[in-house]
Protein backbone atom coordinates (compact mmCIF):
# COMPACT_ATOMS: atom_id res chain seq x y z
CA UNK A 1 0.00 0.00 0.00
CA UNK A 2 1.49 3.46 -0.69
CA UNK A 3 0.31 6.12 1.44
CA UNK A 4 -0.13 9.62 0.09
CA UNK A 5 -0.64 13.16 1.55
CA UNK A 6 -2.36 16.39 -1.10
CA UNK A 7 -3.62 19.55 -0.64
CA UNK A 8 -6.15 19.82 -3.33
CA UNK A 9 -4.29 21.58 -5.41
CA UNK A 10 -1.28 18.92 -5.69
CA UNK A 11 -3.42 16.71 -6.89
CA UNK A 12 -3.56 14.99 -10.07
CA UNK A 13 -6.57 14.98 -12.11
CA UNK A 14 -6.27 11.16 -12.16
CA UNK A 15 -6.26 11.31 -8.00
CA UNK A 16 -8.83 13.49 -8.29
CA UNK A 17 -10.98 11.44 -10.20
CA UNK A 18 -11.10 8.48 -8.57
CA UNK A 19 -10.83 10.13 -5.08
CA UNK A 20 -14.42 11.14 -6.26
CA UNK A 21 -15.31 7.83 -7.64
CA UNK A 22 -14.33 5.87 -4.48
CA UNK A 23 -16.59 8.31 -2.41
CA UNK A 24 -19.73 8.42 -4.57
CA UNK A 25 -19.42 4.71 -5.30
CA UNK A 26 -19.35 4.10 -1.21
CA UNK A 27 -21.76 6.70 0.00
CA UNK A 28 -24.17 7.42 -2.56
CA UNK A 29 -24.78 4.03 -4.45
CA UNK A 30 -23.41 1.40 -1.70
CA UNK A 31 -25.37 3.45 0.94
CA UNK A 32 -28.26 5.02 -1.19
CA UNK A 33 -27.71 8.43 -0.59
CA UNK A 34 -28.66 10.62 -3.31
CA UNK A 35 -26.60 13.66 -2.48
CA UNK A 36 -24.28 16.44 -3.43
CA UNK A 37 -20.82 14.63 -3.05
CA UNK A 38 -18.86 18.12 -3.91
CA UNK A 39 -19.91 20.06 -1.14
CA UNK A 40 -17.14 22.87 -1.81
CA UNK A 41 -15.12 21.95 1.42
CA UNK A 42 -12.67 19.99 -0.56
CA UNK A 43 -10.62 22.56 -1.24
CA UNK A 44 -9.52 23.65 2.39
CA UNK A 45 -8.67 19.89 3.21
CA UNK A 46 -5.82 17.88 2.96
CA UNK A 47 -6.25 14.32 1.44
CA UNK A 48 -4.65 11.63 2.96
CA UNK A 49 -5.12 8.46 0.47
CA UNK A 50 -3.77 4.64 -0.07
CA UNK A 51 -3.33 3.15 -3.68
CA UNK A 52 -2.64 -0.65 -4.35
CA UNK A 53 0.15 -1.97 -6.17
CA UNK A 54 -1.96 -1.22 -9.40
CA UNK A 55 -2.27 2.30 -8.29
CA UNK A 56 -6.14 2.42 -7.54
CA UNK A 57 -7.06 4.57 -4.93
CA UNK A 58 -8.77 2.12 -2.01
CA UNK A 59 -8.96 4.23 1.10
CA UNK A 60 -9.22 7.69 1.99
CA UNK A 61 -10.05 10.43 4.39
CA UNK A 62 -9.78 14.10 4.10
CA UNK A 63 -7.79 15.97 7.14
CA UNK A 64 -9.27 19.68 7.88
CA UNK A 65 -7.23 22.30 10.15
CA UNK A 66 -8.78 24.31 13.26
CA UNK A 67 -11.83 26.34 12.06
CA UNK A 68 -11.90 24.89 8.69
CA UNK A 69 -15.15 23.06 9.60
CA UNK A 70 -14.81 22.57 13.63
CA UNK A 71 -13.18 24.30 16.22
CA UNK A 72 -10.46 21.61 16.05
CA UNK A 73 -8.92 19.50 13.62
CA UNK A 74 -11.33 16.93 12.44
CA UNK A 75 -11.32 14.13 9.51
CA UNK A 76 -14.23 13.67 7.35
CA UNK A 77 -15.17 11.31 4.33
CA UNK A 78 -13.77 8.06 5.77
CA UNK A 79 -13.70 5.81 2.96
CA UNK A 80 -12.20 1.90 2.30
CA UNK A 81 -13.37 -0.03 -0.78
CA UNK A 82 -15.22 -3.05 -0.02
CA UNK A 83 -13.38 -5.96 -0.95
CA UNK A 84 -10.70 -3.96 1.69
CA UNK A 85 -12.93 -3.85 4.49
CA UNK A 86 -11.70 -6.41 7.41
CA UNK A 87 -8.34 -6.75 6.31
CA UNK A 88 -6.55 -4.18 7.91
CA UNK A 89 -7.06 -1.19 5.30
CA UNK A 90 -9.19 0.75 7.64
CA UNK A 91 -7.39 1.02 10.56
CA UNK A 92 -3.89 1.66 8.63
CA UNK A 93 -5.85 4.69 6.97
CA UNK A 94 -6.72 6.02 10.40
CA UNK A 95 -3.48 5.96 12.28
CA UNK A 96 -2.18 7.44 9.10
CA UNK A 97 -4.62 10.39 9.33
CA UNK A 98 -3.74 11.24 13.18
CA UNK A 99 -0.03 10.78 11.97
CA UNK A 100 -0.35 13.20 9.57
CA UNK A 101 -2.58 15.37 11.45
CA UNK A 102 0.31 15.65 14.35
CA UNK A 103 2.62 16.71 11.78
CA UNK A 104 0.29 19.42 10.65
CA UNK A 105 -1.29 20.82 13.69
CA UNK A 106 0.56 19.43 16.73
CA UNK A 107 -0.45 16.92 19.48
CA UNK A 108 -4.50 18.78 19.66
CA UNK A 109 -8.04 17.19 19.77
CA UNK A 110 -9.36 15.94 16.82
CA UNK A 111 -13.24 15.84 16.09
CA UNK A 112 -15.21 13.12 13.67
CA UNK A 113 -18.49 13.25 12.70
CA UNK A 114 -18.96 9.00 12.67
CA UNK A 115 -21.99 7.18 11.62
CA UNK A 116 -23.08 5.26 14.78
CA UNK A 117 -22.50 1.64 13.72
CA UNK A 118 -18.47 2.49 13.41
CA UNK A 119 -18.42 4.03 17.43
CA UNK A 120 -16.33 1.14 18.59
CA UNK A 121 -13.66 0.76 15.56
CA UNK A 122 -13.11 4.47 16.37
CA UNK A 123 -13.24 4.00 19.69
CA UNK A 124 -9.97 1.21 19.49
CA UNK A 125 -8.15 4.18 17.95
CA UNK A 126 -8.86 6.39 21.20
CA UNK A 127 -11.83 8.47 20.15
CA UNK A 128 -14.64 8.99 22.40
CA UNK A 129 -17.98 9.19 21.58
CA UNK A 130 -19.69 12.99 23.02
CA UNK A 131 -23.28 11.08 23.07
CA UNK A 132 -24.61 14.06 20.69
CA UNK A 133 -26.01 12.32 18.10
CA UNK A 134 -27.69 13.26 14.96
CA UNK A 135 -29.08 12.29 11.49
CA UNK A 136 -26.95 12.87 8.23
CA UNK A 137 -28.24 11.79 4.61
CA UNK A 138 -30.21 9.30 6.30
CA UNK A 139 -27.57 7.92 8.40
CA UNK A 140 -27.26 7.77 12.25
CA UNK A 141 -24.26 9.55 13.34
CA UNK A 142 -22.39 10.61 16.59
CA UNK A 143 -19.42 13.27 17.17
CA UNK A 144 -16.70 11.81 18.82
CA UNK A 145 -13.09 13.50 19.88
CA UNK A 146 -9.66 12.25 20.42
CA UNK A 147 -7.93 14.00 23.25
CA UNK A 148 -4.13 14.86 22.73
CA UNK A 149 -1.40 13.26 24.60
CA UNK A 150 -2.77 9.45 22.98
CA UNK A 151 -0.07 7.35 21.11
């Protein structure tokens, strides 16, 4: 797996592409939810992305900074393809997100926005749920934050 860090504007159109195509393919058709994938935030995030030894894009999250869309640091549009899910993919994409995160912003809280049935595989990687739930696209979904000072 090669791991790769972008601001929007390093990269490719190719990257960009199927960035796109992972994300629609996973939460519009996989989870049937008909709506507007380009919301206009991707261009104040950082994207944090895995390729396979072909070079297809098969995980990826986008990394905001302080203010950009929380108070703190937060990740958004956590995405593994499906024939990666269980093997490992997922949780080398996360640890690669808070990596990368410290080396943007410093050892600070992060915030997710995670759809409810995922509370425990974030919860392995230190995040804590804040019990304030609510309803995206359909979707049951809970903030959760990672306090600093976790390995």
């Amino acid at each position: 797996m090669n791991w790769t860090l972008k601001t929007f504007n390093e990269l490719t159109i190719d990257e960009f592409h199927d960035i796109f195509q992972l994300r629609i393919n996973i939460f519009v058709v996989e989870q049937n939810c008909p709506y507007a994938e380009l919301d206009g935030k991707d261009r104040k995030a950082h994207h944090f992305f895995g390729q396979d030894d072909e070079g297809r894009i098969i995980a990826y999250t986008r990394i905001f900074g302080p203010g950009d869309y929380y108070e703190q640091p937060a990740i958004g549009r956590v995405v593994v393809d499906s024939e990666h899910r269980g093997d490992g993919t997922g949780n080398a994409l996360m640890k690669g997100t808070i990596e990368n995160m410290r080396k943007l912003f410093g050892d600070v809280e992060i915030k997710i926005g995670a759809q409810k049935y995922l509370v425990e595989f974030y919860g392995k990687l230190g995040f804590r749920s804040t019990r304030e739930e609510y309803m995206e696209d359909g979707i049951p979904h809970v903030y959760m934050i990672r306090p600093p000072g976790l390995l």
